[in-house]
C-alpha atoms as a PDB file:
ATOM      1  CA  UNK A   1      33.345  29.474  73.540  1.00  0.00           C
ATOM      2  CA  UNK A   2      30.078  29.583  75.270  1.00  0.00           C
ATOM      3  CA  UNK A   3      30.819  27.926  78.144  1.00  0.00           C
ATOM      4  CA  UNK A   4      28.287  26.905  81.394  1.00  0.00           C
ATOM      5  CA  UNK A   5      29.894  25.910  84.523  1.00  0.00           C
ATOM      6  CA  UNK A   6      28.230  22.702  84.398  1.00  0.00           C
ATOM      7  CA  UNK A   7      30.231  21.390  81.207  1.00  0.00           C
ATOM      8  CA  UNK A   8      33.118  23.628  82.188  1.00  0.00           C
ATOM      9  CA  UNK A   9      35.909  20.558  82.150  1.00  0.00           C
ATOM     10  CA  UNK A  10      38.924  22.270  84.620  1.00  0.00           C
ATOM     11  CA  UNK A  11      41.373  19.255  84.534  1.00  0.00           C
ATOM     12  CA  UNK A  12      44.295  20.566  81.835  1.00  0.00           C
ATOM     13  CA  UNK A  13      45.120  16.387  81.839  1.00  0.00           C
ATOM     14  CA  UNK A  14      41.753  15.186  80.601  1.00  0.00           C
ATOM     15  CA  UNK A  15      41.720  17.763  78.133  1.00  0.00           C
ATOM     16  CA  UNK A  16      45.285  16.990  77.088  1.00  0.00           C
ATOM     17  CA  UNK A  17      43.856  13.431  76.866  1.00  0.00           C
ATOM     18  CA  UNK A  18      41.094  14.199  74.786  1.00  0.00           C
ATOM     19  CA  UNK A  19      43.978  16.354  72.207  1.00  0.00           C
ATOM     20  CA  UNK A  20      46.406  13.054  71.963  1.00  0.00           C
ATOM     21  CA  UNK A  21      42.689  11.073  70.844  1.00  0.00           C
ATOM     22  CA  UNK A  22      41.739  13.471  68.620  1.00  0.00           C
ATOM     23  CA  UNK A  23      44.739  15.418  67.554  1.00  0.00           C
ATOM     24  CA  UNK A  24      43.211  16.623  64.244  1.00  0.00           C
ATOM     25  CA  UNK A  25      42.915  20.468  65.401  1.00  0.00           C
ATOM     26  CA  UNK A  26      41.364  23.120  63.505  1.00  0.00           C
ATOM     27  CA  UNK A  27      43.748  26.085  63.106  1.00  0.00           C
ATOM     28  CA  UNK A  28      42.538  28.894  63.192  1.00  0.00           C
ATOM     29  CA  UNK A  29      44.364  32.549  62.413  1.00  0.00           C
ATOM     30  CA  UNK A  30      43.322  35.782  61.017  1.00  0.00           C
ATOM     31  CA  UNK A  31      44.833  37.471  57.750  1.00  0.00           C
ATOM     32  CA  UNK A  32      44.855  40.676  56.255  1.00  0.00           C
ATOM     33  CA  UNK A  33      42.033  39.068  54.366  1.00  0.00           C
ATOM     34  CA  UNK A  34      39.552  37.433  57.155  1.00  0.00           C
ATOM     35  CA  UNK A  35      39.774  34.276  59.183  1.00  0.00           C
ATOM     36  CA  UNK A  36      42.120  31.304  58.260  1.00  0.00           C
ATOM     37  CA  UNK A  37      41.200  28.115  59.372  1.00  0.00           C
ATOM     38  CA  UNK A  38      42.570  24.268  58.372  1.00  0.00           C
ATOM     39  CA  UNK A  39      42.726  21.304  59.680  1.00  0.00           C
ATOM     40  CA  UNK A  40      46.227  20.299  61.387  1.00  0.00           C
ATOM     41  CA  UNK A  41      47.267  16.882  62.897  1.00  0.00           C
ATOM     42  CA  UNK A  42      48.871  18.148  65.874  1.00  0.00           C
ATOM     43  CA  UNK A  43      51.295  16.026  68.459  1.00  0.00           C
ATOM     44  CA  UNK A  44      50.723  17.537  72.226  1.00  0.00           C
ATOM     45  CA  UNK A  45      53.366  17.479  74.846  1.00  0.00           C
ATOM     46  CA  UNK A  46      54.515  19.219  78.117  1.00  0.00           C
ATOM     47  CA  UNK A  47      57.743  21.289  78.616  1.00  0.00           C
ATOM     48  CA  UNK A  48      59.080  22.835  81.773  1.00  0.00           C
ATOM     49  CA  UNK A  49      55.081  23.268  82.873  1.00  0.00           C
ATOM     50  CA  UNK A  50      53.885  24.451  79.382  1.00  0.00           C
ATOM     51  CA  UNK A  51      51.915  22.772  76.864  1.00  0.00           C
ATOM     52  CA  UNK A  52      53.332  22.511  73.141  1.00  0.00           C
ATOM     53  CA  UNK A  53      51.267  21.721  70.179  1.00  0.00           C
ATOM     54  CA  UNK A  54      53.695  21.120  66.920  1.00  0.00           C
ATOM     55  CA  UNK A  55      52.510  20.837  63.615  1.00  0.00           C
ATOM     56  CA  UNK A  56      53.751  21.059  60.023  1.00  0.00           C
ATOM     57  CA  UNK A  57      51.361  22.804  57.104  1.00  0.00           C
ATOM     58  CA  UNK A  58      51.997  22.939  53.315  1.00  0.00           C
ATOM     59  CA  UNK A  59      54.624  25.568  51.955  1.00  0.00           C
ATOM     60  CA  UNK A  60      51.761  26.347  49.510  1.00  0.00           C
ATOM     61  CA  UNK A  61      49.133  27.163  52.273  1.00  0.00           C
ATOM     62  CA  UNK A  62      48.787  30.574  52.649  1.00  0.00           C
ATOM     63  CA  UNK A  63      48.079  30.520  56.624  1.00  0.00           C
ATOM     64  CA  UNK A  64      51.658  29.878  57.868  1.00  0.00           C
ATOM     65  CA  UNK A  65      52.569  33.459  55.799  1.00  0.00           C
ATOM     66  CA  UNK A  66      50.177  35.002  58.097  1.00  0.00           C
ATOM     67  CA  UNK A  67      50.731  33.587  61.392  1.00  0.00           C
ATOM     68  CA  UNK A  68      54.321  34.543  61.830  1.00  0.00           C
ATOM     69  CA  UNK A  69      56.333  34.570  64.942  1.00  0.00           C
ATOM     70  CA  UNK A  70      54.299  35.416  67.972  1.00  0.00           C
ATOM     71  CA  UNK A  71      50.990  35.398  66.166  1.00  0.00           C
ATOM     72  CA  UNK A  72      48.082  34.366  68.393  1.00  0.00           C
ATOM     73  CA  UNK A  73      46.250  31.378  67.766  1.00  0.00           C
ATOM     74  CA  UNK A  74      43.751  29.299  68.552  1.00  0.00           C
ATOM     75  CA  UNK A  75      43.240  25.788  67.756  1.00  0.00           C
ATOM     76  CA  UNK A  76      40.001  23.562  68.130  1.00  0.00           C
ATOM     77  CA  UNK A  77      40.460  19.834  69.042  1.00  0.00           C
ATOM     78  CA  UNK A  78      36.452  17.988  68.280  1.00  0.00           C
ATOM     79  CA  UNK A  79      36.280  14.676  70.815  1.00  0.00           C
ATOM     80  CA  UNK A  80      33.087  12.334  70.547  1.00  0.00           C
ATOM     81  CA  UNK A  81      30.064  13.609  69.471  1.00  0.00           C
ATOM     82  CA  UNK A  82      26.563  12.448  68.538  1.00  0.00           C
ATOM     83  CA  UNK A  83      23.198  13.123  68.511  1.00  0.00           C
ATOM     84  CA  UNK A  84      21.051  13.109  71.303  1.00  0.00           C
ATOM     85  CA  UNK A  85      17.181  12.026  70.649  1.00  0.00           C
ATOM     86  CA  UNK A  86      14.679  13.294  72.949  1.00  0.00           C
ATOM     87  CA  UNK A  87      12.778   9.500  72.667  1.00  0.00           C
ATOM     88  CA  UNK A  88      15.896   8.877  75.217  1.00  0.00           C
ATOM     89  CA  UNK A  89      14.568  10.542  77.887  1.00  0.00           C
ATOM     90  CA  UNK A  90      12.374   9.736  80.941  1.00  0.00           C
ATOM     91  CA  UNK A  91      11.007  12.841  81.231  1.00  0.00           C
ATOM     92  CA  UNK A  92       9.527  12.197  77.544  1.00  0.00           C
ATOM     93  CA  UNK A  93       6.725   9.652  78.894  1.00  0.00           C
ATOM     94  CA  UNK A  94       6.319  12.053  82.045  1.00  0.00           C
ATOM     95  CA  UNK A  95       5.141  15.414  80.642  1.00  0.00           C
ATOM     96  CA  UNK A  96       6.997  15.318  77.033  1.00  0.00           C
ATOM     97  CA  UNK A  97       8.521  18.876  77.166  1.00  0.00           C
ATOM     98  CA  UNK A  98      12.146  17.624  75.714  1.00  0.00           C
ATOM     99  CA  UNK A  99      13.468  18.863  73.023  1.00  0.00           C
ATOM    100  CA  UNK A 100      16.761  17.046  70.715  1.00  0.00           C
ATOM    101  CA  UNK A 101      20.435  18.164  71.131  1.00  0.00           C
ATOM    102  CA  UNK A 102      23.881  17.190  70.635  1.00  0.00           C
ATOM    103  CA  UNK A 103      26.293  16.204  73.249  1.00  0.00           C
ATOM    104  CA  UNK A 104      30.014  16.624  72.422  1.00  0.00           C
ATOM    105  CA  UNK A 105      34.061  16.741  73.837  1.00  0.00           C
ATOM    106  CA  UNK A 106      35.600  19.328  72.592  1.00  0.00           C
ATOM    107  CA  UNK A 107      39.366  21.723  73.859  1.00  0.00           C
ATOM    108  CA  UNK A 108      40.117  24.581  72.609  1.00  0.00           C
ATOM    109  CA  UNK A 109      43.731  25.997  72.416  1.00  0.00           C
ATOM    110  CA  UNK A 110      44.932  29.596  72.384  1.00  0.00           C
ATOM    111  CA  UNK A 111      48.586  30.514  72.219  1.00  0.00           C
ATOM    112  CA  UNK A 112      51.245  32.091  70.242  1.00  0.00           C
ATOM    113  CA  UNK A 113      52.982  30.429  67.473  1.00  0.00           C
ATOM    114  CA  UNK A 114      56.334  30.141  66.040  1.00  0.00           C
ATOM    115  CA  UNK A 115      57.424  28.798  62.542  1.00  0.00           C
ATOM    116  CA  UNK A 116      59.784  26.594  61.917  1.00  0.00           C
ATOM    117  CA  UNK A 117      60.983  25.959  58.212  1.00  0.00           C
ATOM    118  CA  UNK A 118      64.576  24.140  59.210  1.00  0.00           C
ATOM    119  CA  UNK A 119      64.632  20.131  58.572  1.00  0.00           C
ATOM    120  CA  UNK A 120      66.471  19.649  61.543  1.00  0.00           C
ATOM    121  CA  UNK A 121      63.207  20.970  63.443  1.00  0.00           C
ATOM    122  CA  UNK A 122      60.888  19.056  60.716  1.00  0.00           C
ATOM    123  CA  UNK A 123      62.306  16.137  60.513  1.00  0.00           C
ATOM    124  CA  UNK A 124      61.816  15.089  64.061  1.00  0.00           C
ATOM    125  CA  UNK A 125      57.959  16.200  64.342  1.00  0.00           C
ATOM    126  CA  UNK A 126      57.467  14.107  60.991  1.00  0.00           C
ATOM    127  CA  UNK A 127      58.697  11.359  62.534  1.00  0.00           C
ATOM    128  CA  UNK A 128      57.366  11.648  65.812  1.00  0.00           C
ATOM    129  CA  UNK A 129      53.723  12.305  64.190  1.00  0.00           C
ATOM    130  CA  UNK A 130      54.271   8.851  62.046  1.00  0.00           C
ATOM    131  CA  UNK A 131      55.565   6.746  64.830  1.00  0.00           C
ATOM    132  CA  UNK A 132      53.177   8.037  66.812  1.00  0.00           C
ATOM    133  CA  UNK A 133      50.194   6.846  64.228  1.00  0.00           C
ATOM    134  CA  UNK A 134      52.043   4.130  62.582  1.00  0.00           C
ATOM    135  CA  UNK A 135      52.301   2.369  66.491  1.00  0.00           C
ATOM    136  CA  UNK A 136      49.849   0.334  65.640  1.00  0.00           C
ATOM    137  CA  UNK A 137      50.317  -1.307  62.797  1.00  0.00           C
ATOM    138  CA  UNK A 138      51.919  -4.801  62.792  1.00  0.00           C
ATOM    139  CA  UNK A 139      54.783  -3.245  60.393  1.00  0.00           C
ATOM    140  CA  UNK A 140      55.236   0.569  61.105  1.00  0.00           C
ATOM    141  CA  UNK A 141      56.232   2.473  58.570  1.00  0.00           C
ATOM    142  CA  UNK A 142      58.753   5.141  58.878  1.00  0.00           C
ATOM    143  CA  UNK A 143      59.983   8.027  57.796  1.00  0.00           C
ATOM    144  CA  UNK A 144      63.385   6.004  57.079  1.00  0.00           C
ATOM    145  CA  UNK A 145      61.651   4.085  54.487  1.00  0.00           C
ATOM    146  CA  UNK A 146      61.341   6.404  51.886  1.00  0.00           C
ATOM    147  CA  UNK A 147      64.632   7.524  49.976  1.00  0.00           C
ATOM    148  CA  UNK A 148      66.510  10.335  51.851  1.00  0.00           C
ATOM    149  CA  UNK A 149      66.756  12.586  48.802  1.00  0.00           C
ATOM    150  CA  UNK A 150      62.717  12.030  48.444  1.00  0.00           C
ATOM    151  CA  UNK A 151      62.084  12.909  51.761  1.00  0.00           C
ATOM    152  CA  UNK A 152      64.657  16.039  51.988  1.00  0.00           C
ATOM    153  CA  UNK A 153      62.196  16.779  49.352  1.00  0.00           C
ATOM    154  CA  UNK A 154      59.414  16.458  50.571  1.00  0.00           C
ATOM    155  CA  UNK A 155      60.325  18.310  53.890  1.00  0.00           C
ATOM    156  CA  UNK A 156      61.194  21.294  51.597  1.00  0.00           C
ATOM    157  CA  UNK A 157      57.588  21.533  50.906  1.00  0.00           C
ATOM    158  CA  UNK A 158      56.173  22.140  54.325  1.00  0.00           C
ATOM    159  CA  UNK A 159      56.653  24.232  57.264  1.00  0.00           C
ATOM    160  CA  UNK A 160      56.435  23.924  60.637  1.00  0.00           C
ATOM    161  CA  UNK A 161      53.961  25.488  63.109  1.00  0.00           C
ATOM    162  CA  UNK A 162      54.885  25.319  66.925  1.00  0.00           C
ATOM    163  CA  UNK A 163      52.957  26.940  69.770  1.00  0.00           C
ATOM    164  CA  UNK A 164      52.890  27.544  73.181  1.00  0.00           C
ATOM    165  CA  UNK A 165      49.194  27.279  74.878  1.00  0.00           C
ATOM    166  CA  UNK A 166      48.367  30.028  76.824  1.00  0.00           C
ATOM    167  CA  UNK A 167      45.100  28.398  78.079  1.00  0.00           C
ATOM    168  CA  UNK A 168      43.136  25.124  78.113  1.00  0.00           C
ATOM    169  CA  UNK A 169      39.024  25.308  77.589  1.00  0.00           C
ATOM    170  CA  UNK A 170      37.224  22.067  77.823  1.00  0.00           C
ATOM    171  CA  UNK A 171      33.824  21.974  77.225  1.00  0.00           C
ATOM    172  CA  UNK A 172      31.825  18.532  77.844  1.00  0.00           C
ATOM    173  CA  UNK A 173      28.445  18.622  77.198  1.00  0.00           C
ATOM    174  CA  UNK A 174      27.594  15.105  78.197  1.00  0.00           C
ATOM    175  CA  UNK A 175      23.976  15.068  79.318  1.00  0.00           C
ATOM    176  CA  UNK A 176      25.291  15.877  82.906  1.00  0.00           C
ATOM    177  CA  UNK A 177      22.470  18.688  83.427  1.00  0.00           C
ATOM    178  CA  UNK A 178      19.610  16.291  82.475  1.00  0.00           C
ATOM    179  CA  UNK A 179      18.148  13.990  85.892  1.00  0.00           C
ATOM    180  CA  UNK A 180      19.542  10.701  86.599  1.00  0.00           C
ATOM    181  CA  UNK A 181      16.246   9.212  84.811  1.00  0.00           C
ATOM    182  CA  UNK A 182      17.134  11.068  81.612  1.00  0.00           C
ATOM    183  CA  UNK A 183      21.102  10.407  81.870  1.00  0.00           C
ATOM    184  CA  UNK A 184      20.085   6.712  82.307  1.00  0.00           C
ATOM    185  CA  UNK A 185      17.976   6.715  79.156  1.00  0.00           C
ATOM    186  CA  UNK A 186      20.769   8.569  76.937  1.00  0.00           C
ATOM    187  CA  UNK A 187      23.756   5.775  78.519  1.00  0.00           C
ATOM    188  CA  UNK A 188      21.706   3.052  77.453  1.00  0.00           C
ATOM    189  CA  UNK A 189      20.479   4.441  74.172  1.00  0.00           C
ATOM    190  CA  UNK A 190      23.741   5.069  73.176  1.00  0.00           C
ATOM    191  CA  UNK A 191      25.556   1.606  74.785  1.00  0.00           C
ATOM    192  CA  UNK A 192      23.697  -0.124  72.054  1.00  0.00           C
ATOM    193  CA  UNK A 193      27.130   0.672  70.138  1.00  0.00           C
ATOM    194  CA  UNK A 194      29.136  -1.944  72.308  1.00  0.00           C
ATOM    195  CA  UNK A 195      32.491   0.796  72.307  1.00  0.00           C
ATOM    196  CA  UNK A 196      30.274   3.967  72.567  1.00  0.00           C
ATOM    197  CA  UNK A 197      32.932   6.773  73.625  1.00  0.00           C
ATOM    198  CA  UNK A 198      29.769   9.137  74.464  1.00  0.00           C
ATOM    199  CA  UNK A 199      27.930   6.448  75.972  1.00  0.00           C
ATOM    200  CA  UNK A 200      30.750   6.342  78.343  1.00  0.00           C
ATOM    201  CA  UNK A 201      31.501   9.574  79.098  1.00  0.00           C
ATOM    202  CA  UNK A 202      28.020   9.818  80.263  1.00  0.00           C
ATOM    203  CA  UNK A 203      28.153   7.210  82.792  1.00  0.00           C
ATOM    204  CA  UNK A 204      31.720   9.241  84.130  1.00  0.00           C
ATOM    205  CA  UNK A 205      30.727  13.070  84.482  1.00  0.00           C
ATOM    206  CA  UNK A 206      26.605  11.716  84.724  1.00  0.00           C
ATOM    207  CA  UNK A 207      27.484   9.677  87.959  1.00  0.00           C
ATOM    208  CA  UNK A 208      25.717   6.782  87.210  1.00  0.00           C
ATOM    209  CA  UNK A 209      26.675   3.588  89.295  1.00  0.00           C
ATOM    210  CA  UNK A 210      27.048   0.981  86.282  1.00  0.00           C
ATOM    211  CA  UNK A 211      30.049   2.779  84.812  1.00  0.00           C
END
């Protein structure tokens, strides 16, 4: 990842953060054939010092075949992300040389994986991925619900993907290397959303006082 100092995001805790928000990661692996890459609901979670991301795919998807034990990964977690209009910007009315862009979140994950095709490692991360997204709800539903022999079933028909991170890349590219004037102009433009995620992770890395 392309990746200047200025939206270089060091803390592995925000980034870890900005995985448990968005934890639908893009897997990505290569195969005998060319690149693999799906999209995995992941949970995240720290052991001994290392960071684990678990995940289950499909029996039928071919990308579990190819990753194997060991295989190195890398997955791509997408935060907020909008676009960025240059009609924002102070420096529009003062000489107009501003040009649109796109300001994002985004972590990216490489490791090795191991798979996992036991129910008594399955079962677990199912029902740690629905309680976790099920938490919520007035009336959670879980895994318990459904009719054992339906679920023993259903656990038969996917396999597990568990790997250990070898290193954290966070990338936010959140306006922080325009002035204060322009900053100002993309916060408010964007806090016309009353909840803007982007709108407030300008105000944090952007430095501006009414954050």
């Amino acid at each position: 990842m392309y990746l200047p100092p200025h939206f270089a995001e060091p803390d592995e805790t925000v980034m870890r953060a900005l995985i448990a928000a968005h934890p639908l990661g893009l897997l990505i692996s290569s195969s005998p054939t060319g690149v693999l890459a799906n999209p995995v609901p992941f949970l995240i979670s720290v052991s001994d010092g290392a960071t684990l991301l678990r995940a289950h795919l499909s029996r039928a998807n071919e990308q579990w075949r190819h990753i194997g034990n060991g295989a190195d990964v890398l997955v791509v977690f997408q935060g907020a992300d909008t676009y960025v209009t240059p009609s924002w910007y102070a420096a529009k009315a003062e000489h107009g040389k501003v040009v649109p862009t796109w300001n994002y979140a985004m972590v990216q994950a490489r490791g090795t994986a191991q798979v996992h095709e036991g129910s008594d490692w399955l079962r677990p991360q199912v029902g740690e991925l629905t309680d976790t997204h099920e938490a919520g709800r007035p009336e959670p539903w879980k895994v318990d619900d459904a009719p054992e022999a339906f679920v023993a079933a259903q656990l038969r028909g996917i396999v597990g993907i568990e790997i250990t991170v070898d290193q954290l890349a966070g990338k936010w590219k959140v306006s922080q290397n325009r002035q204060e004037a322009d900053r100002r102009g993309v916060h408010a433009g964007l806090s016309r959303d009353a909840e803007d995620e982007m709108a407030e992770l300008v105000a944090l890395y952007g430095g501006l006082a009414d954050r």
